[in-house]
N, C-alpha and C. Protein backbone atom coordinates (compact mmCIF):
# COMPACT_ATOMS: atom_id res chain seq x y z
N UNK A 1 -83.93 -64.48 86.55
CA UNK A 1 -84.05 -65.50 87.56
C UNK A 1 -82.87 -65.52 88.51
N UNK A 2 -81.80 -65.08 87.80
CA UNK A 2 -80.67 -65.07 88.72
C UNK A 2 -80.40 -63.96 89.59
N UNK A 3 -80.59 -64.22 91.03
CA UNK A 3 -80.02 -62.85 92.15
C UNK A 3 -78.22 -62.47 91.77
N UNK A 4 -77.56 -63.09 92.05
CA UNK A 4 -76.02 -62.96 91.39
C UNK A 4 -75.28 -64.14 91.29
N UNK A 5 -74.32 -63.62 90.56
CA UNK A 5 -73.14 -64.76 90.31
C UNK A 5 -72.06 -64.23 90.53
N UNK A 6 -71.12 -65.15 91.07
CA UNK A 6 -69.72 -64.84 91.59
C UNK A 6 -68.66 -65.59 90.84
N UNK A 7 -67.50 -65.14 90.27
CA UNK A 7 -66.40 -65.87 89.63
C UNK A 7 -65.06 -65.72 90.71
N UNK A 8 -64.36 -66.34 90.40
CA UNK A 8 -62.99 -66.50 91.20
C UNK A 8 -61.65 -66.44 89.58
N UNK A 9 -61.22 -65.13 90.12
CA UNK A 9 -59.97 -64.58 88.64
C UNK A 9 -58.39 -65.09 89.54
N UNK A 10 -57.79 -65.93 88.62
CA UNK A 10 -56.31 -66.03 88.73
C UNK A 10 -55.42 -64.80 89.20
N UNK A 11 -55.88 -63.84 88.21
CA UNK A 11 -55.62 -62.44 88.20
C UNK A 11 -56.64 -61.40 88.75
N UNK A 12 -56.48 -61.01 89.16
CA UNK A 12 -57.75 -59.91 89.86
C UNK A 12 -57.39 -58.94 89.03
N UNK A 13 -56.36 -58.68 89.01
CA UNK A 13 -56.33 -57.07 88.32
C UNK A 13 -56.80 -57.12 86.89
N UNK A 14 -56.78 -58.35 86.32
CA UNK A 14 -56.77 -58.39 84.83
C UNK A 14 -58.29 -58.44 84.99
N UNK A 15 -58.69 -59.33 85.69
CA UNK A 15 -60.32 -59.68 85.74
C UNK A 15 -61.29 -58.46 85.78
N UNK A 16 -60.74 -57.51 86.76
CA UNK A 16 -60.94 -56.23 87.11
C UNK A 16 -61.29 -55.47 86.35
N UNK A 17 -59.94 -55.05 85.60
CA UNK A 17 -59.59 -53.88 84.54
C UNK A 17 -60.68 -54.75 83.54
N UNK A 18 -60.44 -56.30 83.19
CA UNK A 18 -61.60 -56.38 81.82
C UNK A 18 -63.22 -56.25 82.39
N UNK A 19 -63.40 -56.84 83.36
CA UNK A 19 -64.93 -56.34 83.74
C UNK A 19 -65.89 -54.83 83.22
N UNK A 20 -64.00 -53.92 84.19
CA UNK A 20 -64.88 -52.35 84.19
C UNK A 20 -64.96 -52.34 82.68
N UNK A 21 -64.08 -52.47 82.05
CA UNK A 21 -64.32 -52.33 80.45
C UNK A 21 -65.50 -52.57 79.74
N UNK A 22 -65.17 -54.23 79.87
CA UNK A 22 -66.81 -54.72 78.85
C UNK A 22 -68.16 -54.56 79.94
N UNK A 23 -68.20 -54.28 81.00
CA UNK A 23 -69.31 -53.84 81.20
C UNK A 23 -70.26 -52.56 81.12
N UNK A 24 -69.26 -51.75 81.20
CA UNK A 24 -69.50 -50.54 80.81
C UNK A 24 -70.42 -49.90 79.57
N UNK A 25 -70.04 -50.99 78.51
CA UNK A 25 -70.84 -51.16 77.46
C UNK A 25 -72.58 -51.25 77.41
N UNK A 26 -72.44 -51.66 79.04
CA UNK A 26 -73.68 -53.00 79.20
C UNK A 26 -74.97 -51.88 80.00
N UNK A 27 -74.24 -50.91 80.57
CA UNK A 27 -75.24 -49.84 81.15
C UNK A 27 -74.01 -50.75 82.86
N UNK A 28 -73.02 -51.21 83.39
CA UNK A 28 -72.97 -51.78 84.33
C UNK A 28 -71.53 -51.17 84.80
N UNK A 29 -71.45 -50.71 86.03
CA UNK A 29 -70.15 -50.49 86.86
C UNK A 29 -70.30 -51.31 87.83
N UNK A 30 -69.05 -50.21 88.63
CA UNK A 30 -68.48 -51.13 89.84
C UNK A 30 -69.67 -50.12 90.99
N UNK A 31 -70.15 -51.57 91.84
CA UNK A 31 -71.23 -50.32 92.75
C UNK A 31 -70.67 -50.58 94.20
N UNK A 32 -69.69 -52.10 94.54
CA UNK A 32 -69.38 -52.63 95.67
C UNK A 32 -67.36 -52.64 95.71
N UNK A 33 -66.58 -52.57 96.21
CA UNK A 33 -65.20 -52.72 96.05
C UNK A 33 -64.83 -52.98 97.09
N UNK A 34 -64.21 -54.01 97.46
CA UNK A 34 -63.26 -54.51 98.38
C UNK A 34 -62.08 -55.02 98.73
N UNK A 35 -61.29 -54.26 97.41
CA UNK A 35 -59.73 -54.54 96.90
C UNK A 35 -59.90 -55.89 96.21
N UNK A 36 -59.77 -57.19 96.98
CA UNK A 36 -59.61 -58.55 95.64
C UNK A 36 -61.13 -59.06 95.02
N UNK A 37 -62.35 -58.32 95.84
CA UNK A 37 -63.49 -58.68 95.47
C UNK A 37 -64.52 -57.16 95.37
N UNK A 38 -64.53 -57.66 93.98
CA UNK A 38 -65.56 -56.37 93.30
C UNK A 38 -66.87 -56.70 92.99
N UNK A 39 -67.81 -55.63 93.40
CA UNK A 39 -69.32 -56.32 92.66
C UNK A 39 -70.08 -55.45 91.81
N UNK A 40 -70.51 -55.52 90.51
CA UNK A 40 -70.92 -54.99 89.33
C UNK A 40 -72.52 -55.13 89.61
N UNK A 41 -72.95 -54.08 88.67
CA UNK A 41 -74.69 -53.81 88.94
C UNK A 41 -74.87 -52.81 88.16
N UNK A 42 -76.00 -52.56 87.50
CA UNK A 42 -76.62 -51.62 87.02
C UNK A 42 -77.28 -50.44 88.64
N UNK A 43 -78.10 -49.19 88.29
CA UNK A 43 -78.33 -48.51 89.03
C UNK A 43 -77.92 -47.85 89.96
N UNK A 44 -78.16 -47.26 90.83
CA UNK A 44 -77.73 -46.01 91.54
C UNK A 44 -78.45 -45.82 93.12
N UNK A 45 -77.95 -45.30 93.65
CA UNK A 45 -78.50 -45.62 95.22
C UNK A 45 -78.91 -46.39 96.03
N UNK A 46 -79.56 -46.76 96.48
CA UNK A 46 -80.35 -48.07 97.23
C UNK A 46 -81.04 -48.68 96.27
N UNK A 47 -80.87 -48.64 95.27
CA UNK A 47 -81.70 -49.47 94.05
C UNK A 47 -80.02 -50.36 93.57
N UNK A 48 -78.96 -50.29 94.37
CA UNK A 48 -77.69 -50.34 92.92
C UNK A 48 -77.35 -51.52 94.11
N UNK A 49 -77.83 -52.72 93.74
CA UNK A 49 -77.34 -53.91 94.19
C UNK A 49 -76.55 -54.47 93.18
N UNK A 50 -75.05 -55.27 93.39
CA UNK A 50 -74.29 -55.68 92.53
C UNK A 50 -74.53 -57.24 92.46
N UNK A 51 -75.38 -57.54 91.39
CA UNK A 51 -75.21 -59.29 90.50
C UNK A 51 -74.25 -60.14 89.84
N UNK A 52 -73.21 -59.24 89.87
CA UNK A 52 -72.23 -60.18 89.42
C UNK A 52 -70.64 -59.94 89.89
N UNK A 53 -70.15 -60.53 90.71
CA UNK A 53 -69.09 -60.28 91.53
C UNK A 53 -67.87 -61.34 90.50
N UNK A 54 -67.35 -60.53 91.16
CA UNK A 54 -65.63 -60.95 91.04
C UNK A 54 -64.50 -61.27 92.05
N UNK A 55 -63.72 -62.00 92.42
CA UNK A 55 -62.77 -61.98 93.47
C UNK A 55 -61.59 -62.74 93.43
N UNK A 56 -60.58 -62.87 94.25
CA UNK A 56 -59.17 -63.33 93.82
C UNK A 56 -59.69 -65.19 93.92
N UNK A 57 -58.96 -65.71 93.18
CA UNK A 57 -59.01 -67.02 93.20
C UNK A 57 -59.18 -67.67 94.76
N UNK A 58 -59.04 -68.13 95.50
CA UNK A 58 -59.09 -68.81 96.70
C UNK A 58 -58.97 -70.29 96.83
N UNK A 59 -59.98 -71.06 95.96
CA UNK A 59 -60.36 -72.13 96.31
C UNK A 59 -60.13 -72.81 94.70
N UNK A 60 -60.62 -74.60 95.20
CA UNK A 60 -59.97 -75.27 93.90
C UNK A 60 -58.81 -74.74 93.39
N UNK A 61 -57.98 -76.08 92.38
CA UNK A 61 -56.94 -76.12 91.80
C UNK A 61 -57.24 -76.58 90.54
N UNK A 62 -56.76 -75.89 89.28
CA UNK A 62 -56.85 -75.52 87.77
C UNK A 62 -58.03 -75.06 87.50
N UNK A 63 -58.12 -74.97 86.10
CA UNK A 63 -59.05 -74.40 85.83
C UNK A 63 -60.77 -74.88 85.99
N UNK A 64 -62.17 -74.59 85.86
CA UNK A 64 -63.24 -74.52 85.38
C UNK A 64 -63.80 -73.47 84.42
N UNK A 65 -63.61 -73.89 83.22
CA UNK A 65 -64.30 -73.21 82.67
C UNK A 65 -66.26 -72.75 83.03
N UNK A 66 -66.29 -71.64 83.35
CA UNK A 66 -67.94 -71.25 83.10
C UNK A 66 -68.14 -70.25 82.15
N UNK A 67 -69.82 -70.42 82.27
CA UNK A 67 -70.30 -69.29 80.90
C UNK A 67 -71.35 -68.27 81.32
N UNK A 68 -70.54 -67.34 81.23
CA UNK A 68 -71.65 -66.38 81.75
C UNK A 68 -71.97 -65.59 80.80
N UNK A 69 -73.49 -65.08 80.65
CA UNK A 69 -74.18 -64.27 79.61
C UNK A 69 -74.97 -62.82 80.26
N UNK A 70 -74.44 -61.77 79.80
CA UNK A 70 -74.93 -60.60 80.04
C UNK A 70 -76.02 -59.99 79.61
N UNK A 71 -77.12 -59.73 79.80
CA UNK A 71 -78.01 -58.85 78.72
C UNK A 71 -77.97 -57.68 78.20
N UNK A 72 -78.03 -57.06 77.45
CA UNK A 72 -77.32 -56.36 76.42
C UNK A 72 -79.08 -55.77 76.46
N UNK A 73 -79.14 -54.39 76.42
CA UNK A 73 -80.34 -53.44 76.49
C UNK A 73 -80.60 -53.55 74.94
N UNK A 74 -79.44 -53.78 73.43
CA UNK A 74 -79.79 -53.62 72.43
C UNK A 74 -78.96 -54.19 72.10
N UNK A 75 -78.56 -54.52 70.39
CA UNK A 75 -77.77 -55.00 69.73
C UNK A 75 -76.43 -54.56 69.37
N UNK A 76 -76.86 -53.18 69.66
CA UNK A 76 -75.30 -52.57 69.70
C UNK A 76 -74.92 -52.06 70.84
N UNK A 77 -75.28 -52.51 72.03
CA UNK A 77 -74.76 -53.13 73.38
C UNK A 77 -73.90 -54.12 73.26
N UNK A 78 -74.67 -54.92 72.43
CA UNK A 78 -74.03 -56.23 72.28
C UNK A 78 -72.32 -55.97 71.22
N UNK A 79 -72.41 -55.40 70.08
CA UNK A 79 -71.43 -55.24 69.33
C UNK A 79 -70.19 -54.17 70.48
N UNK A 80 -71.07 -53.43 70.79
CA UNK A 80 -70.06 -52.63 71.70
C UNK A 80 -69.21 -53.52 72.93
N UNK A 81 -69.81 -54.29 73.21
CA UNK A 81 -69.42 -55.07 74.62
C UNK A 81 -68.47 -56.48 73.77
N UNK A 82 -68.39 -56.33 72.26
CA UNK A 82 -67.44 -57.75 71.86
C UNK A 82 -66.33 -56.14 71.34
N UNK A 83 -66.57 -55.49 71.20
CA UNK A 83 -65.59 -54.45 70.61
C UNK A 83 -64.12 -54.05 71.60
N UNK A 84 -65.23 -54.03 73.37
CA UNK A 84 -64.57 -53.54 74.03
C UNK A 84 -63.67 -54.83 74.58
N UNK A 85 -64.24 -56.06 74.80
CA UNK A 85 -63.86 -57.14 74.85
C UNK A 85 -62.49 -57.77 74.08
N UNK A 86 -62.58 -57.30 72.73
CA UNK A 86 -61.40 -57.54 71.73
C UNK A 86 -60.14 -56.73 71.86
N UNK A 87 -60.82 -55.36 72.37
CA UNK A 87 -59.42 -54.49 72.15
C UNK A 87 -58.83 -54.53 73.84
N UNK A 88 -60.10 -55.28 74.88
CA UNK A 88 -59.02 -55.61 75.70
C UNK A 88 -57.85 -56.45 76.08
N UNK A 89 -58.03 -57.60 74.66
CA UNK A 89 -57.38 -58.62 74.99
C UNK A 89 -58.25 -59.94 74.55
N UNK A 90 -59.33 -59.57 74.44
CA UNK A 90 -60.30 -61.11 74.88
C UNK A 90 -60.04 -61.95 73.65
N UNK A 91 -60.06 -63.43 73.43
CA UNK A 91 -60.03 -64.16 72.80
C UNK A 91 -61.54 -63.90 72.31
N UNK A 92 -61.73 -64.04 70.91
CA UNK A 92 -62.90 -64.04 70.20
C UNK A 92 -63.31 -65.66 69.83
N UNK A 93 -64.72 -65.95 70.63
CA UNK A 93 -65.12 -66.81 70.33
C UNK A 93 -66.19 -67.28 69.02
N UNK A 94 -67.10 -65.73 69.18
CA UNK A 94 -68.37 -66.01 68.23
C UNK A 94 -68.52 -64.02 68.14
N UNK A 95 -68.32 -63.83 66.50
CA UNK A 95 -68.34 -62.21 66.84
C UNK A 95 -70.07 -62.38 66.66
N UNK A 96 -70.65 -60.72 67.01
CA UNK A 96 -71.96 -60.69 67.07
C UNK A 96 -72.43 -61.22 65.78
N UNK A 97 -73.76 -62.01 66.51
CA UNK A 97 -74.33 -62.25 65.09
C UNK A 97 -75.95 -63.10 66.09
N UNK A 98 -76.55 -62.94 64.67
CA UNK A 98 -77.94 -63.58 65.23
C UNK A 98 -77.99 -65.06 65.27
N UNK A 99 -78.08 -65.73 66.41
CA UNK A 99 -78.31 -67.14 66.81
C UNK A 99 -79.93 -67.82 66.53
N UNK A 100 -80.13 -67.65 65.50
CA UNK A 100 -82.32 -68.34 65.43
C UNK A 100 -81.46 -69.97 65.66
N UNK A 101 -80.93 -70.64 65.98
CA UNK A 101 -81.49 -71.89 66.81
C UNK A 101 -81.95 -71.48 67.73
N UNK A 102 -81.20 -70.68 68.67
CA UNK A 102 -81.89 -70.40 70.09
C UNK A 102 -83.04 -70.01 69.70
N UNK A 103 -83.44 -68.69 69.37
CA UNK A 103 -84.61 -67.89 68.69
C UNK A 103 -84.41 -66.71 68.44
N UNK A 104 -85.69 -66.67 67.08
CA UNK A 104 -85.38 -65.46 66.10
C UNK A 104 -85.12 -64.24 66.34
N UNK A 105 -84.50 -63.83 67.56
CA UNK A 105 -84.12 -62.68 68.11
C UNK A 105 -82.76 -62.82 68.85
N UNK A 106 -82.07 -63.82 69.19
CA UNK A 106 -80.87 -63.91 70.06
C UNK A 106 -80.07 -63.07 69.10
N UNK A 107 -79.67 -62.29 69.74
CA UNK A 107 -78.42 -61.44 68.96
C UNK A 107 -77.12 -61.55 70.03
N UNK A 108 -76.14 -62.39 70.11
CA UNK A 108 -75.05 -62.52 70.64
C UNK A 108 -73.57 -62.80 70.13
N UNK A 109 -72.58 -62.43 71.14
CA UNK A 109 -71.52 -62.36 70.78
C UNK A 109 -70.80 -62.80 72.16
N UNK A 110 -69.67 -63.74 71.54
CA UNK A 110 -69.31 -64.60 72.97
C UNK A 110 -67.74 -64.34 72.96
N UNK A 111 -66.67 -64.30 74.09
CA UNK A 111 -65.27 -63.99 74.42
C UNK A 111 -64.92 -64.73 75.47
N UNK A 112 -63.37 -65.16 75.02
CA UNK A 112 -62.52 -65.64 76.86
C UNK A 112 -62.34 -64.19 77.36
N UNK A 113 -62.88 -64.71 78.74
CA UNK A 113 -62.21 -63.16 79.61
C UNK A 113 -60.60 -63.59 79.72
N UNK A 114 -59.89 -63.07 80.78
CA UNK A 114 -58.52 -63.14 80.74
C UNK A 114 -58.06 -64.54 81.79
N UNK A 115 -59.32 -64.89 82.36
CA UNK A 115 -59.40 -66.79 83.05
C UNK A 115 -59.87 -67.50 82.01
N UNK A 116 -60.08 -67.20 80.92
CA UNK A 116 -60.69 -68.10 80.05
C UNK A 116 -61.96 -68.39 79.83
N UNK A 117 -62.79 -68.15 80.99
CA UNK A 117 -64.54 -68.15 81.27
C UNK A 117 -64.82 -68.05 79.25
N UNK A 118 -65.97 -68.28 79.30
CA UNK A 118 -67.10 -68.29 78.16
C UNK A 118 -67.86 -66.75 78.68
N UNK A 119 -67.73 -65.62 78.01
CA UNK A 119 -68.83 -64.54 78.35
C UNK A 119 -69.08 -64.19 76.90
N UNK A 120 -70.80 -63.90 77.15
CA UNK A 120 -70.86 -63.13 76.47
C UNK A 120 -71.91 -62.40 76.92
N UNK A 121 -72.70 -61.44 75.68
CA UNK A 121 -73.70 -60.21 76.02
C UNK A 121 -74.74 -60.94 74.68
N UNK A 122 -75.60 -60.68 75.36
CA UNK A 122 -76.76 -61.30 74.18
C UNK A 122 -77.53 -60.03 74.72
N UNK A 123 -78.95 -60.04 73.06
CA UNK A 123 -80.07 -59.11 73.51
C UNK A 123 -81.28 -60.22 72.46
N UNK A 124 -82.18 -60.15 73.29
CA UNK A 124 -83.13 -61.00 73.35
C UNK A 124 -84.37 -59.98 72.04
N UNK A 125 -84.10 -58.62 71.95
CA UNK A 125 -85.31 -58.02 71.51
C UNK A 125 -85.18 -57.81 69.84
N UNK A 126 -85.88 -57.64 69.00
CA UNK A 126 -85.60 -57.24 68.03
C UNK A 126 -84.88 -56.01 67.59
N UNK A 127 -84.09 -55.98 65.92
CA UNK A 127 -83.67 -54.68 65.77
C UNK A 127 -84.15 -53.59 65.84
């Protein structure tokens, strides 16, 4: 449902460097770059629109925490993307594991990026 989402990093470089990391996991690079504002996307050519941007702080003063959730093609998308997440630094919130409140298939795993945000990578499908 969502066309994209945009965050605002204290740090760009940190935001940056952890993006390319844990997304990478995700099937997702960098497809847009504009030095303090980067935009991430799956695909390749005129199909490779970027949904989830990044850019230097600008606006408002302290923090907001938000939560953003990635989809994860499989479950060990998901383990891979808290793996890469941990050894970048990320605060561990929830390591992978299956969520049945949500439903009997949420397989997620949640991290502070290096602003603190709520991310994680969930996969919706069975093992």
């Amino acid at each position: 449902m969502l066309d994209h989402v945009s965050i605002q990093c204290a740090d760009i470089k940190a935001g940056i460097a952890f993006y390319d990391t844990v997304l990478a996991t995700l099937g997702g690079s960098r497809l847009m770059d504009f030095g303090e504002v980067v935009g991430y996307g799956s695909g390749s050519g005129s199909n490779a629109i970027p949904d989830f941007w990044v850019g230097a702080q600008s606006t408002g003063e302290g923090f907001r925490e938000s939560h953003i959730a990635f989809r994860a093609p499989d479950r060990a998308s998901v383990t891979a993307f808290f793996d890469a997440a941990v050894a970048a630094g990320a605060e561990v919130l929830h390591e992978p594991r299956l969520w049945r409140e949500y439903h009997e298939n949420y397989f997620g795993a949640f991290v502070r990026d290096p602003d603190g945000n709520n991310v994680e990578a969930v996969c919706h499908r069975p093992e």
